[in-house]
N, C-alpha and C. Protein backbone atom coordinates (compact mmCIF):
# COMPACT_ATOMS: atom_id res chain seq x y z
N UNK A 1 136.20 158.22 42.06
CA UNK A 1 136.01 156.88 41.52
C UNK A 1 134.80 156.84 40.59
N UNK A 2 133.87 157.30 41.33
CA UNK A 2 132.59 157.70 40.12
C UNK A 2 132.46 157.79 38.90
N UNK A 3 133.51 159.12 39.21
CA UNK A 3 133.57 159.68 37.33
C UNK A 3 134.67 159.00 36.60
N UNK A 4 135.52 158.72 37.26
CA UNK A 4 136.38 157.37 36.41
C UNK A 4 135.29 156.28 35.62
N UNK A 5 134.39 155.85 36.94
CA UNK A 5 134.02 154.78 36.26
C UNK A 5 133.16 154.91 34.84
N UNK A 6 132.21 156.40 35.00
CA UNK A 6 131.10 157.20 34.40
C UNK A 6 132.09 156.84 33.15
N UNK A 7 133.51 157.38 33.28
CA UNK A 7 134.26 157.93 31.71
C UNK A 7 134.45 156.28 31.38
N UNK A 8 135.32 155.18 31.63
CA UNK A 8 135.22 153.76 31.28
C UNK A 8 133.78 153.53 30.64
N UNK A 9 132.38 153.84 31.46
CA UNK A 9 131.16 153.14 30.61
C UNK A 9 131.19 154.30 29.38
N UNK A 10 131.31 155.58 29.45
CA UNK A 10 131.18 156.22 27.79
C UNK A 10 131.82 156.05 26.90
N UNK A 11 133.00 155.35 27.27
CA UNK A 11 134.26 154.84 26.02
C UNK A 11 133.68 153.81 25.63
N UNK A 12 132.70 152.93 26.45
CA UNK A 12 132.49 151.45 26.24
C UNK A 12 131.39 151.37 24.80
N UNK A 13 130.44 152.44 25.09
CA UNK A 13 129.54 153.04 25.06
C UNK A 13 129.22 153.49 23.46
N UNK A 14 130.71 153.69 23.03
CA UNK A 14 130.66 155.03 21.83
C UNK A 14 130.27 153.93 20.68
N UNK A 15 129.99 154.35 20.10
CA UNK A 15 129.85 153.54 18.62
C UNK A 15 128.34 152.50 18.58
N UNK A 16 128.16 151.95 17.33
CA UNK A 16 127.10 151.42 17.33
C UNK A 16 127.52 150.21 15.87
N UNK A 17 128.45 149.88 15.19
CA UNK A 17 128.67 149.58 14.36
C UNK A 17 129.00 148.44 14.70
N UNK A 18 128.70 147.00 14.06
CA UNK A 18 129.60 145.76 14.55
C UNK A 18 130.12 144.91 13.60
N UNK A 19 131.67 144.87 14.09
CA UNK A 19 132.00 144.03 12.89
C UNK A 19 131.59 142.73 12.71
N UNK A 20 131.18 142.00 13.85
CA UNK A 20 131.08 140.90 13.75
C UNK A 20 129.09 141.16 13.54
N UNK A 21 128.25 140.77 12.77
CA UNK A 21 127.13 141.03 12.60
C UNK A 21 126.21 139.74 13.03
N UNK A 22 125.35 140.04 14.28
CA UNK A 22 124.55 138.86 14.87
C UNK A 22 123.41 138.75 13.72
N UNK A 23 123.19 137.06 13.60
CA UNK A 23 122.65 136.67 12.28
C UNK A 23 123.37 136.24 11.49
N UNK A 24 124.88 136.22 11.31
CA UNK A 24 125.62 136.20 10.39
C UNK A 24 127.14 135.30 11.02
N UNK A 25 127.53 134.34 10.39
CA UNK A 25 128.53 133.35 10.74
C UNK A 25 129.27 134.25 11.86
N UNK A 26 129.80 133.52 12.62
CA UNK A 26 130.44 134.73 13.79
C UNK A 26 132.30 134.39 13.16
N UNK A 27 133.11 135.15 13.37
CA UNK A 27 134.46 135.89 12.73
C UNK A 27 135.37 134.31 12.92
N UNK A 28 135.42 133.49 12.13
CA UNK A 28 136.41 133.12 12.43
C UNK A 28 137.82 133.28 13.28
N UNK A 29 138.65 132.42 13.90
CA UNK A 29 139.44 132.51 14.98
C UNK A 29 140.60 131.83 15.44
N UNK A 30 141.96 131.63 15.35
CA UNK A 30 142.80 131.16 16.52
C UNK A 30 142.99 131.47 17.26
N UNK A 31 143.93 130.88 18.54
CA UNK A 31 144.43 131.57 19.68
C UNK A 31 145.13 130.76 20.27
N UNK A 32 146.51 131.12 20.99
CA UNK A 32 146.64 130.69 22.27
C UNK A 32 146.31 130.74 23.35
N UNK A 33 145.88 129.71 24.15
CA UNK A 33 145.32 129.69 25.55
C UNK A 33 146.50 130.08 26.46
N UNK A 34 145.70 130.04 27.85
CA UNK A 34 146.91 130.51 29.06
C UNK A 34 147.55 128.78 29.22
N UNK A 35 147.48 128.04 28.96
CA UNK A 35 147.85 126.45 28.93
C UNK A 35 148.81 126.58 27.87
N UNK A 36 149.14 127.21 26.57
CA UNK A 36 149.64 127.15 25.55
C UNK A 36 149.30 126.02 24.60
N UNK A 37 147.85 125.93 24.58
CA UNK A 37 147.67 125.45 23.52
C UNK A 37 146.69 126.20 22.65
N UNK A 38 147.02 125.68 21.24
CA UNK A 38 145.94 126.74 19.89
C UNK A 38 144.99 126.26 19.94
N UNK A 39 144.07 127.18 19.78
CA UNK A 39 142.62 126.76 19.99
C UNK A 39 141.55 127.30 18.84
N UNK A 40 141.04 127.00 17.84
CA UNK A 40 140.12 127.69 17.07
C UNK A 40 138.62 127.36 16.95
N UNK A 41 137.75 128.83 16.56
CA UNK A 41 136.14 128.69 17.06
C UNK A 41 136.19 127.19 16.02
N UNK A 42 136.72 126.74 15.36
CA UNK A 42 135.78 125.31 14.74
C UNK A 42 136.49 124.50 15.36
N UNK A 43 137.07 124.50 16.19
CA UNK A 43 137.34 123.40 16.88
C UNK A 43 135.70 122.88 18.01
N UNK A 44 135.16 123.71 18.25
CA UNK A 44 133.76 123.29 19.12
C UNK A 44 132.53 123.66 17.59
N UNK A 45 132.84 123.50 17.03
CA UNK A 45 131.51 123.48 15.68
C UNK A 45 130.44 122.37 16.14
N UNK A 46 129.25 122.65 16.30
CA UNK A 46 128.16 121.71 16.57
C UNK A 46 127.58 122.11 17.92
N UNK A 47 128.79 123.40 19.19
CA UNK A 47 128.69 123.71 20.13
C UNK A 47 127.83 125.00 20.36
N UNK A 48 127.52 125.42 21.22
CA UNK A 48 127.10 126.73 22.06
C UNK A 48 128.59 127.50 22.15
N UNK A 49 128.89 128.54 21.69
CA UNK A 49 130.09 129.22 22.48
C UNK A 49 129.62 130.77 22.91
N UNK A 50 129.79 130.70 23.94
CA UNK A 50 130.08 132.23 24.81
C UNK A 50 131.66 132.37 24.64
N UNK A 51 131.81 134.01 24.48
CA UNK A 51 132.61 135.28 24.20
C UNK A 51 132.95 135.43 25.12
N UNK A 52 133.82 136.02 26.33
CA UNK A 52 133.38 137.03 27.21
C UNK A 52 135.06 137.82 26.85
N UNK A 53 134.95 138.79 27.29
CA UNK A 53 136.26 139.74 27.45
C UNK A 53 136.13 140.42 28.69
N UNK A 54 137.57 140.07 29.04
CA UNK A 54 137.80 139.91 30.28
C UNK A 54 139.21 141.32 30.73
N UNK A 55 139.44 142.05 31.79
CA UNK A 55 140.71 142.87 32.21
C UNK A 55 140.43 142.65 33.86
N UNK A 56 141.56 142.19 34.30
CA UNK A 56 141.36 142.27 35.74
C UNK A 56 141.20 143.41 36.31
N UNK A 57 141.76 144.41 35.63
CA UNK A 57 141.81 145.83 36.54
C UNK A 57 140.54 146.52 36.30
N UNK A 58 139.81 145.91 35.42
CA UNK A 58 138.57 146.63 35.54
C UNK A 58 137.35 146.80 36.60
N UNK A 59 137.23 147.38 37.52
CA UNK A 59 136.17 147.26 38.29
C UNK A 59 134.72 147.09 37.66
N UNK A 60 134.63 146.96 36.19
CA UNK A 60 133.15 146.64 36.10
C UNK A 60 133.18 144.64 35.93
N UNK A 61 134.52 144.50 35.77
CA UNK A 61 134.54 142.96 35.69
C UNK A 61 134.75 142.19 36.88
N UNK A 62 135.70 142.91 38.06
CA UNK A 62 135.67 143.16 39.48
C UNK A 62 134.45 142.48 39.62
N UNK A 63 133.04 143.71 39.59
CA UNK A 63 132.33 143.50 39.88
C UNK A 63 131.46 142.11 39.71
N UNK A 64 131.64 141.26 38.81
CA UNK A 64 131.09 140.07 38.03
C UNK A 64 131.92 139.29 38.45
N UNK A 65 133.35 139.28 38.82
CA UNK A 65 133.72 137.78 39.33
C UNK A 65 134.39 138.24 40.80
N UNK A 66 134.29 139.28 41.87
CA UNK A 66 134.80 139.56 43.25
C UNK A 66 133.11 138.57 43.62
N UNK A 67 132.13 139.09 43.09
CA UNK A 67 130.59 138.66 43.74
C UNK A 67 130.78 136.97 43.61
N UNK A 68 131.22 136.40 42.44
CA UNK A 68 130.77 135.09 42.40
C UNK A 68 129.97 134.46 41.08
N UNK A 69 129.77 135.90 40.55
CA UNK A 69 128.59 136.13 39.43
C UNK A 69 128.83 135.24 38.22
N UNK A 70 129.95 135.62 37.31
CA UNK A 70 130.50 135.18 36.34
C UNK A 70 131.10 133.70 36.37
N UNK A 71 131.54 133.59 37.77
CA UNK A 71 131.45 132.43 37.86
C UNK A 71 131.13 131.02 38.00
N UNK A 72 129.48 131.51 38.29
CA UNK A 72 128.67 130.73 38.66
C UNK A 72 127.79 130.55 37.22
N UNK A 73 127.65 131.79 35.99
CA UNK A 73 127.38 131.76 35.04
C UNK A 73 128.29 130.89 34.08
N UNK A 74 129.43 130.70 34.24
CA UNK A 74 130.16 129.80 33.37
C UNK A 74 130.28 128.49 33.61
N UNK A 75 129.93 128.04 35.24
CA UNK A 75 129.49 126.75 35.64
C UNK A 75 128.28 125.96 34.81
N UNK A 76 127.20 127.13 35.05
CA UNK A 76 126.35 126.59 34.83
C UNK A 76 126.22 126.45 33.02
N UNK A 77 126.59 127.50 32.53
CA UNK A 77 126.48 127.08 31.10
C UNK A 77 127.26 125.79 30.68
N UNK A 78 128.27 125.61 31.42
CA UNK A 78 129.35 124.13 31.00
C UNK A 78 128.69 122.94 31.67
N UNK A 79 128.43 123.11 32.24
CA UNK A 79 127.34 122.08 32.47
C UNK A 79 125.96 121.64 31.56
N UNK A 80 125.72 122.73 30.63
CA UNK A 80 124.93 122.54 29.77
C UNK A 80 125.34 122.26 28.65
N UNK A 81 126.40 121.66 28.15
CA UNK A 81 127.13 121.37 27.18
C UNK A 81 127.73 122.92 26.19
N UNK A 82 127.77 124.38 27.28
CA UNK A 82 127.98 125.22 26.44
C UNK A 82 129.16 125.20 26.59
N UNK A 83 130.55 125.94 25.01
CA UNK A 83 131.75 126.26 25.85
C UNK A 83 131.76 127.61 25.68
N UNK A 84 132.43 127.48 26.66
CA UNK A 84 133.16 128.96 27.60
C UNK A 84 134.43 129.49 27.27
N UNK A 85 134.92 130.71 26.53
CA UNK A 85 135.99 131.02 26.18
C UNK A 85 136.04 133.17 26.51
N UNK A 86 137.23 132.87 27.39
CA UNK A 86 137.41 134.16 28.26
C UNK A 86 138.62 134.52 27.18
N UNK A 87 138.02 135.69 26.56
CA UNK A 87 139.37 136.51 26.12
C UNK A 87 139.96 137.96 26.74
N UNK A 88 141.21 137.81 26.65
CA UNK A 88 141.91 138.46 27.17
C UNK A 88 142.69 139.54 25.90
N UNK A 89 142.37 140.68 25.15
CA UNK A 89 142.85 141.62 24.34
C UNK A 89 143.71 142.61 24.82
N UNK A 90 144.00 142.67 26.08
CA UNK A 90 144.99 143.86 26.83
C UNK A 90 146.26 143.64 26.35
N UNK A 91 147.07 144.48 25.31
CA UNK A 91 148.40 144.77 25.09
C UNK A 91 149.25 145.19 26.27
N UNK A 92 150.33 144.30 25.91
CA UNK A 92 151.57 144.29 26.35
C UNK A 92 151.76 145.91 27.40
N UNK A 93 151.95 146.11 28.39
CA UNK A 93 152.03 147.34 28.60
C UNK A 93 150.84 147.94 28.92
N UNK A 94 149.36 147.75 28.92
CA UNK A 94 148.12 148.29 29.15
C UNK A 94 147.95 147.67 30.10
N UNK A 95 146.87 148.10 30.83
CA UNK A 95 146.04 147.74 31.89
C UNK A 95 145.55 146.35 31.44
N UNK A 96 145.68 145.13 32.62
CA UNK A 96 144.50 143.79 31.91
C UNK A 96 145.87 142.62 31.10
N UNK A 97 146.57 143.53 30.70
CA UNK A 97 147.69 142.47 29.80
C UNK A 97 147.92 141.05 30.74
N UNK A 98 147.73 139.93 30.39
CA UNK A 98 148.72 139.17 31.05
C UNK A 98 149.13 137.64 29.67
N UNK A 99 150.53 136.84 30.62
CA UNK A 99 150.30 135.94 29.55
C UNK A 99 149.95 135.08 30.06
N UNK A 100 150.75 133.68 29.41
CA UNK A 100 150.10 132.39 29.95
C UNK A 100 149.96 132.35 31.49
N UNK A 101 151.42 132.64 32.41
CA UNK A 101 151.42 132.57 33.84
C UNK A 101 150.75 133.67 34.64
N UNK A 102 150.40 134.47 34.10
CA UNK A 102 149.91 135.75 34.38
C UNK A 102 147.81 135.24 34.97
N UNK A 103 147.72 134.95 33.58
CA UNK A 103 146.63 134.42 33.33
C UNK A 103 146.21 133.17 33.79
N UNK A 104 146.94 131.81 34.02
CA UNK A 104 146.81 131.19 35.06
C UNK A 104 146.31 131.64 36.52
N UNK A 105 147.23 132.34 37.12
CA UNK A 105 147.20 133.27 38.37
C UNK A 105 145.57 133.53 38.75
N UNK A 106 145.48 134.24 37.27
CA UNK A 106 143.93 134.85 37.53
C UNK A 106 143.04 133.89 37.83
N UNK A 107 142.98 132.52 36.78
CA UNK A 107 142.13 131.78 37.29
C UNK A 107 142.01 131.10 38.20
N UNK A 108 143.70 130.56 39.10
CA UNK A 108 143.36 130.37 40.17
C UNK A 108 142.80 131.05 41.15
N UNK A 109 143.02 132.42 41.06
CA UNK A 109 142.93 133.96 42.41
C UNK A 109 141.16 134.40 42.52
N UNK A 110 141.43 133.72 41.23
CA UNK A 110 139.51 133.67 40.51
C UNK A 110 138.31 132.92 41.15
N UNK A 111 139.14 131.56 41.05
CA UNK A 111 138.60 130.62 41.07
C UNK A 111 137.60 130.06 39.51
N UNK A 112 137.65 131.02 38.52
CA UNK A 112 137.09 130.41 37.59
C UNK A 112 137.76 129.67 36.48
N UNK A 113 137.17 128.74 36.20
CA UNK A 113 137.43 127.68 34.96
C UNK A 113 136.55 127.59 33.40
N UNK A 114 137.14 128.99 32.80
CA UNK A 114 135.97 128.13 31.25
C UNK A 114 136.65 127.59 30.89
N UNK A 115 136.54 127.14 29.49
CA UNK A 115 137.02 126.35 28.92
C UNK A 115 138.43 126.41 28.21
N UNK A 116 138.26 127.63 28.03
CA UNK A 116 139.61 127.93 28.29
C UNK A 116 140.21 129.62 27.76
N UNK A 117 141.21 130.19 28.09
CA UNK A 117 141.18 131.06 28.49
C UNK A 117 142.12 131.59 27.25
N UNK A 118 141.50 132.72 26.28
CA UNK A 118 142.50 132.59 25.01
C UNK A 118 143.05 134.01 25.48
N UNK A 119 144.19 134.00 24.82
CA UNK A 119 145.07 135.13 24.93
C UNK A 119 145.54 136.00 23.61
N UNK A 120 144.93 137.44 23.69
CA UNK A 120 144.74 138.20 22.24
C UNK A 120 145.28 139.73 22.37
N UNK A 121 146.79 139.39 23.09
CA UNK A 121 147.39 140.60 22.55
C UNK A 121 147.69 141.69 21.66
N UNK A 122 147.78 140.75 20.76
CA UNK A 122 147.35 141.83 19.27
C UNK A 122 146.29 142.64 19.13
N UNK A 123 145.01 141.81 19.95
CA UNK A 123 143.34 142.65 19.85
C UNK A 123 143.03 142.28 18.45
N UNK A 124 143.31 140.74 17.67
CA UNK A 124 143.22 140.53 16.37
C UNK A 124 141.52 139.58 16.28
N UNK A 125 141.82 139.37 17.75
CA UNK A 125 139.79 138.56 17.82
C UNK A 125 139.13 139.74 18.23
N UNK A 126 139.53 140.13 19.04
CA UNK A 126 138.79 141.47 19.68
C UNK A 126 138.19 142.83 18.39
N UNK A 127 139.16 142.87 17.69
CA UNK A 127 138.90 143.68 16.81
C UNK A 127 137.84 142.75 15.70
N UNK A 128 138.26 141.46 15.45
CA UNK A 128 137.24 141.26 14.62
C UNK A 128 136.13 141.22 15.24
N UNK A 129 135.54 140.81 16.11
CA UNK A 129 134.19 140.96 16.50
C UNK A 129 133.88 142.62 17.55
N UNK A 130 134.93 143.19 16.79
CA UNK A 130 134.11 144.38 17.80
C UNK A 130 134.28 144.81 19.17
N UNK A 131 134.44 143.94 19.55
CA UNK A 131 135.04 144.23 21.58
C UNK A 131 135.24 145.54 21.91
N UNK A 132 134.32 145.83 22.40
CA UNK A 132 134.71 147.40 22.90
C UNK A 132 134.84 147.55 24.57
N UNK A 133 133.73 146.36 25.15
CA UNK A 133 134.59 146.67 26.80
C UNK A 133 134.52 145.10 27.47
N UNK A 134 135.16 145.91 28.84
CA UNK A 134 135.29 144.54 29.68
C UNK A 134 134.16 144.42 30.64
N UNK A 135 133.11 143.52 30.86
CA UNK A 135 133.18 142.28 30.21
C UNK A 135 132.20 142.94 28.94
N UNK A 136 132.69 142.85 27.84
CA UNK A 136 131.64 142.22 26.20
C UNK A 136 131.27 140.61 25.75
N UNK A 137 130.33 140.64 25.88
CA UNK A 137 129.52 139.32 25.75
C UNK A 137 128.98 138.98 24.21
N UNK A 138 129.26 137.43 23.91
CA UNK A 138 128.53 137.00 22.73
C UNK A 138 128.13 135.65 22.53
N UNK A 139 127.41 135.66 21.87
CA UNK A 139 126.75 134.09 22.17
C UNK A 139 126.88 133.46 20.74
N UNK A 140 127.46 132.50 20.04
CA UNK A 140 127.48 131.95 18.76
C UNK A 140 126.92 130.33 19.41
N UNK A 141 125.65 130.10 18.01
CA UNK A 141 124.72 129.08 18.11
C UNK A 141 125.65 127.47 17.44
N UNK A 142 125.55 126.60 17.55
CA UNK A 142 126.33 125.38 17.40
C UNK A 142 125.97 125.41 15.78
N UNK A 143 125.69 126.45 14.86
CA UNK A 143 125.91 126.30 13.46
C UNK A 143 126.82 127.39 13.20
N UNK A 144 127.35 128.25 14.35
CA UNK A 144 128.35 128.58 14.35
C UNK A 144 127.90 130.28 13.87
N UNK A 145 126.54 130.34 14.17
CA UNK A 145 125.86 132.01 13.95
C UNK A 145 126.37 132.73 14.88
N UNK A 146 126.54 133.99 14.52
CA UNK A 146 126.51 135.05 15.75
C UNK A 146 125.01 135.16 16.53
N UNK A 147 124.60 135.15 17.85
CA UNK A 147 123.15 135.19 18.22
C UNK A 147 123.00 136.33 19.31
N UNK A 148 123.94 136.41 19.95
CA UNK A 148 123.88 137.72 21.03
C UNK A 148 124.97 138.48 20.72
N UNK A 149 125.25 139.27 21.35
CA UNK A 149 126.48 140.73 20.97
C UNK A 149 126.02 141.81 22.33
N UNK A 150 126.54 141.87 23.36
CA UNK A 150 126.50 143.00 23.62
C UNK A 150 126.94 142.66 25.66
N UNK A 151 125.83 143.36 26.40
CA UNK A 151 126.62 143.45 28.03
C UNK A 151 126.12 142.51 28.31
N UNK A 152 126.46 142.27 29.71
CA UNK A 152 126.37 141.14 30.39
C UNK A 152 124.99 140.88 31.22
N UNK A 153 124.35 142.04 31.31
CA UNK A 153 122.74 142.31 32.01
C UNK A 153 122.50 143.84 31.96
N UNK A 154 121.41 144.02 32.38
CA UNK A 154 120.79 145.34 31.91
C UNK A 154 121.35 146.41 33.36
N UNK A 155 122.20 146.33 34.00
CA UNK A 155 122.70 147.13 34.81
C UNK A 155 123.97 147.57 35.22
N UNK A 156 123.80 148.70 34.01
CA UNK A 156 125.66 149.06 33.91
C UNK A 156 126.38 149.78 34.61
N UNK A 157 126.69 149.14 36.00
CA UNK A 157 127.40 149.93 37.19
C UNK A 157 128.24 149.07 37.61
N UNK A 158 129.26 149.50 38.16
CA UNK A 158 130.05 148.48 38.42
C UNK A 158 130.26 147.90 40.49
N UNK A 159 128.73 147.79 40.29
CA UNK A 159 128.46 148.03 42.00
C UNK A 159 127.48 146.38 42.07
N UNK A 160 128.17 145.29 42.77
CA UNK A 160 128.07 143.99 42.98
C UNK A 160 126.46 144.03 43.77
N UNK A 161 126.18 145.19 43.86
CA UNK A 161 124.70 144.57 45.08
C UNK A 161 123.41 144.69 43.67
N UNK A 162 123.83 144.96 42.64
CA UNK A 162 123.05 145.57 41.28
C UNK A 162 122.84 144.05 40.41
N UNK A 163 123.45 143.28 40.89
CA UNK A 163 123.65 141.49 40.15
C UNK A 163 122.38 141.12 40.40
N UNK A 164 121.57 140.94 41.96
CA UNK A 164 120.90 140.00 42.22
C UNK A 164 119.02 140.68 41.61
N UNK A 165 119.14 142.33 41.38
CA UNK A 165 118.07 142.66 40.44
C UNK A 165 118.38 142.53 38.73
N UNK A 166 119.35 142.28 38.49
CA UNK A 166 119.85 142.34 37.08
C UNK A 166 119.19 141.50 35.97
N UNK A 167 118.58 141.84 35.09
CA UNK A 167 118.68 140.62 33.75
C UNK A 167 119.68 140.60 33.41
N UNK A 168 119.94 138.89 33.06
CA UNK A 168 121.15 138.90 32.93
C UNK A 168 121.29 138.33 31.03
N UNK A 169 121.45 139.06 30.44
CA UNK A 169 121.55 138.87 28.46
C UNK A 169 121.84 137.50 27.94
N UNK A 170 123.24 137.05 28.93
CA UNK A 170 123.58 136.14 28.53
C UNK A 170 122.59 135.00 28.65
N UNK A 171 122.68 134.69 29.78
CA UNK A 171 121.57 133.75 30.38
C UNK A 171 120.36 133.40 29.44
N UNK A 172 119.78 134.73 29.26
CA UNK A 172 118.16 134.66 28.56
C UNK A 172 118.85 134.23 26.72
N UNK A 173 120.03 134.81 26.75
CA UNK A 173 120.24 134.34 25.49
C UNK A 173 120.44 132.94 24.86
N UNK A 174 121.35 132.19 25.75
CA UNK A 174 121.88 130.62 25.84
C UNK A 174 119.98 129.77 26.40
N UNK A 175 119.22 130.70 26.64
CA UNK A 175 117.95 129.70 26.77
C UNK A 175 116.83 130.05 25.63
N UNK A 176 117.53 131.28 24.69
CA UNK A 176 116.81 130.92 23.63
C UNK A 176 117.18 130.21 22.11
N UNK A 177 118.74 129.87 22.54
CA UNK A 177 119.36 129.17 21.62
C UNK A 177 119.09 127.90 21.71
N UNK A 178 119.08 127.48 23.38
CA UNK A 178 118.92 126.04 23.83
C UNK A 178 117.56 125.51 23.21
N UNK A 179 116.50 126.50 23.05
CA UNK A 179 115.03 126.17 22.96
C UNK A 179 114.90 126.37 21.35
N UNK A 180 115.86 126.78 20.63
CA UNK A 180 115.57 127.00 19.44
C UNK A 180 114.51 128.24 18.67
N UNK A 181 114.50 129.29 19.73
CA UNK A 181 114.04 130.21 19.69
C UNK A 181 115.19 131.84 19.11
N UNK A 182 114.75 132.77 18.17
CA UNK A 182 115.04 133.84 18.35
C UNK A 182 115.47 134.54 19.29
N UNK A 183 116.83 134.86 19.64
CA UNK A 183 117.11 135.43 21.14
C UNK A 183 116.68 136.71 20.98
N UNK A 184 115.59 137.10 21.86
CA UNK A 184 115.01 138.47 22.52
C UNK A 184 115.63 139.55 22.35
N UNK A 185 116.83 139.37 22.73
CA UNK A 185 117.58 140.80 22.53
C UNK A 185 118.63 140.61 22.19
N UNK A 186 119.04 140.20 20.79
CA UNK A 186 119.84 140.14 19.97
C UNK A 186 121.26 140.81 20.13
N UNK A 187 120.90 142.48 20.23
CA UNK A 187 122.37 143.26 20.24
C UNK A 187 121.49 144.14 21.57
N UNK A 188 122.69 144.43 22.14
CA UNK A 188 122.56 144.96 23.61
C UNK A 188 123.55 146.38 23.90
N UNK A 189 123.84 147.16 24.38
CA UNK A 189 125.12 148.00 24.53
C UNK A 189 125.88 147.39 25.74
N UNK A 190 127.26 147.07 25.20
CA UNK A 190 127.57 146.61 26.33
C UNK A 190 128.37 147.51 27.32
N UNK A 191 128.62 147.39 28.58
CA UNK A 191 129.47 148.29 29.37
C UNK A 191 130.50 147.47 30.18
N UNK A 192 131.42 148.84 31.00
CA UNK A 192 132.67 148.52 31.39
C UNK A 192 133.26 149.18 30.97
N UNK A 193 134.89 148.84 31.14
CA UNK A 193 135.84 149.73 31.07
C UNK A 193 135.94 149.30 28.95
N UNK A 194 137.02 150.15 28.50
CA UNK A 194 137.47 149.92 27.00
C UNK A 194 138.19 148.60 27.26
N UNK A 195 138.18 148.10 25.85
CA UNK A 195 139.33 147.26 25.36
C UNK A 195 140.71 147.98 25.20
N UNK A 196 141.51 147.40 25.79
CA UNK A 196 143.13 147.76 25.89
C UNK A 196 143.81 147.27 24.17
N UNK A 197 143.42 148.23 23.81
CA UNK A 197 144.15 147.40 22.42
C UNK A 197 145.22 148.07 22.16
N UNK A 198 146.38 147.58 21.65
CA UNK A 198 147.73 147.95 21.46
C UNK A 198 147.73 149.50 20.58
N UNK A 199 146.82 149.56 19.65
CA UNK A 199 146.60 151.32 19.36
C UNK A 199 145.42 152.13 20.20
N UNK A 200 145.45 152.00 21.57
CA UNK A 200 144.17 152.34 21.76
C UNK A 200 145.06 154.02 23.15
């Protein structure tokens, strides 16, 4: 299991290039949700939006919502007037794929609720901003900047007792957007398993 997981964080891992560039308008977007409705990033313009990419079968994402973690992070940001949008890039046939009912499932089995849950089989958002694993995190500021890019906290294992020492990126990031401050650590490496993308 180890070295499974070891090989998932070096795939996650590889590269350094981003398409989507923090500082710089973040990638325009549609989607269908697991609800079936279209949803695009200017539809919340004036908002906070968090990224996250999401595969159930991944044990490093396991790890972030079996604990409680992720879920308690998307509470609390929606409560702060941030929205929350979980994408899902796993092709048809890969590990992580699901559709609307699929994806429902999850959030009930979950228990989590962002805002809503887009569905990107193609890997046509994923690829524009880069997504390389599950969970990849990003933070776009309510003028609609890219401001964070990268993991979810500074401890890339996919072992739940590693949460409660963790910085957590996102977090420190959404409180330096909130404060109107430079976020600290801008681009991050993120980890986890790969993105399931239909050429992958």
């Amino acid at each position: 299991m180890k070295t499974a997981i070891a090989a998932f964080a070096a795939i996650a891992f590889a590269g350094t290039a981003w398409a989507a560039e923090v500082g710089k308008p973040a990638p325009a977007f549609t989607a269908q949700t697991a609800a079936g409705k279209t949803v695009s990033l200017k539809d919340f313009a004036g908002k906070t939006v968090v990224l996250e990419w999401t595969n159930s079968g991944c044990p490093f994402v396991k790890k972030h919502y079996d604990s409680g973690n992720m879920q308690k992070l998307q509470a609390d940001a929606k409560a702060k007037g941030v929205v929350w949008l979980t994408v899902n890039s796993s092709a048809p046939g890969k590990q992580g794929y699901v559709d609307g009912a699929l994806a429902a499932k999850e959030m009930k089995d979950w228990t989590f609720q962002p805002t809503a849950y887009l569905l990107d089989p193609a890997g046509k958002i994923g690829k524009a901003y880069d997504a390389r694993a599950t969970p990849h995190m990003y933070v776009i500021d309510g003028k609609g900047v890219l401001r964070y890019a990268g993991a979810i906290d500074d401890k890339p294992t996919a072992n739940p007792a590693d949460i409660k020492a963790a910085k957590n990126y996102v977090t420190a990031a959404l409180g330096d957007v909130a404060a109107g401050r430079a976020v600290a650590s801008p681009v991050t490496r993120a980890y986890g398993c790969s993105v399931k993308y239909p050429d992958a």
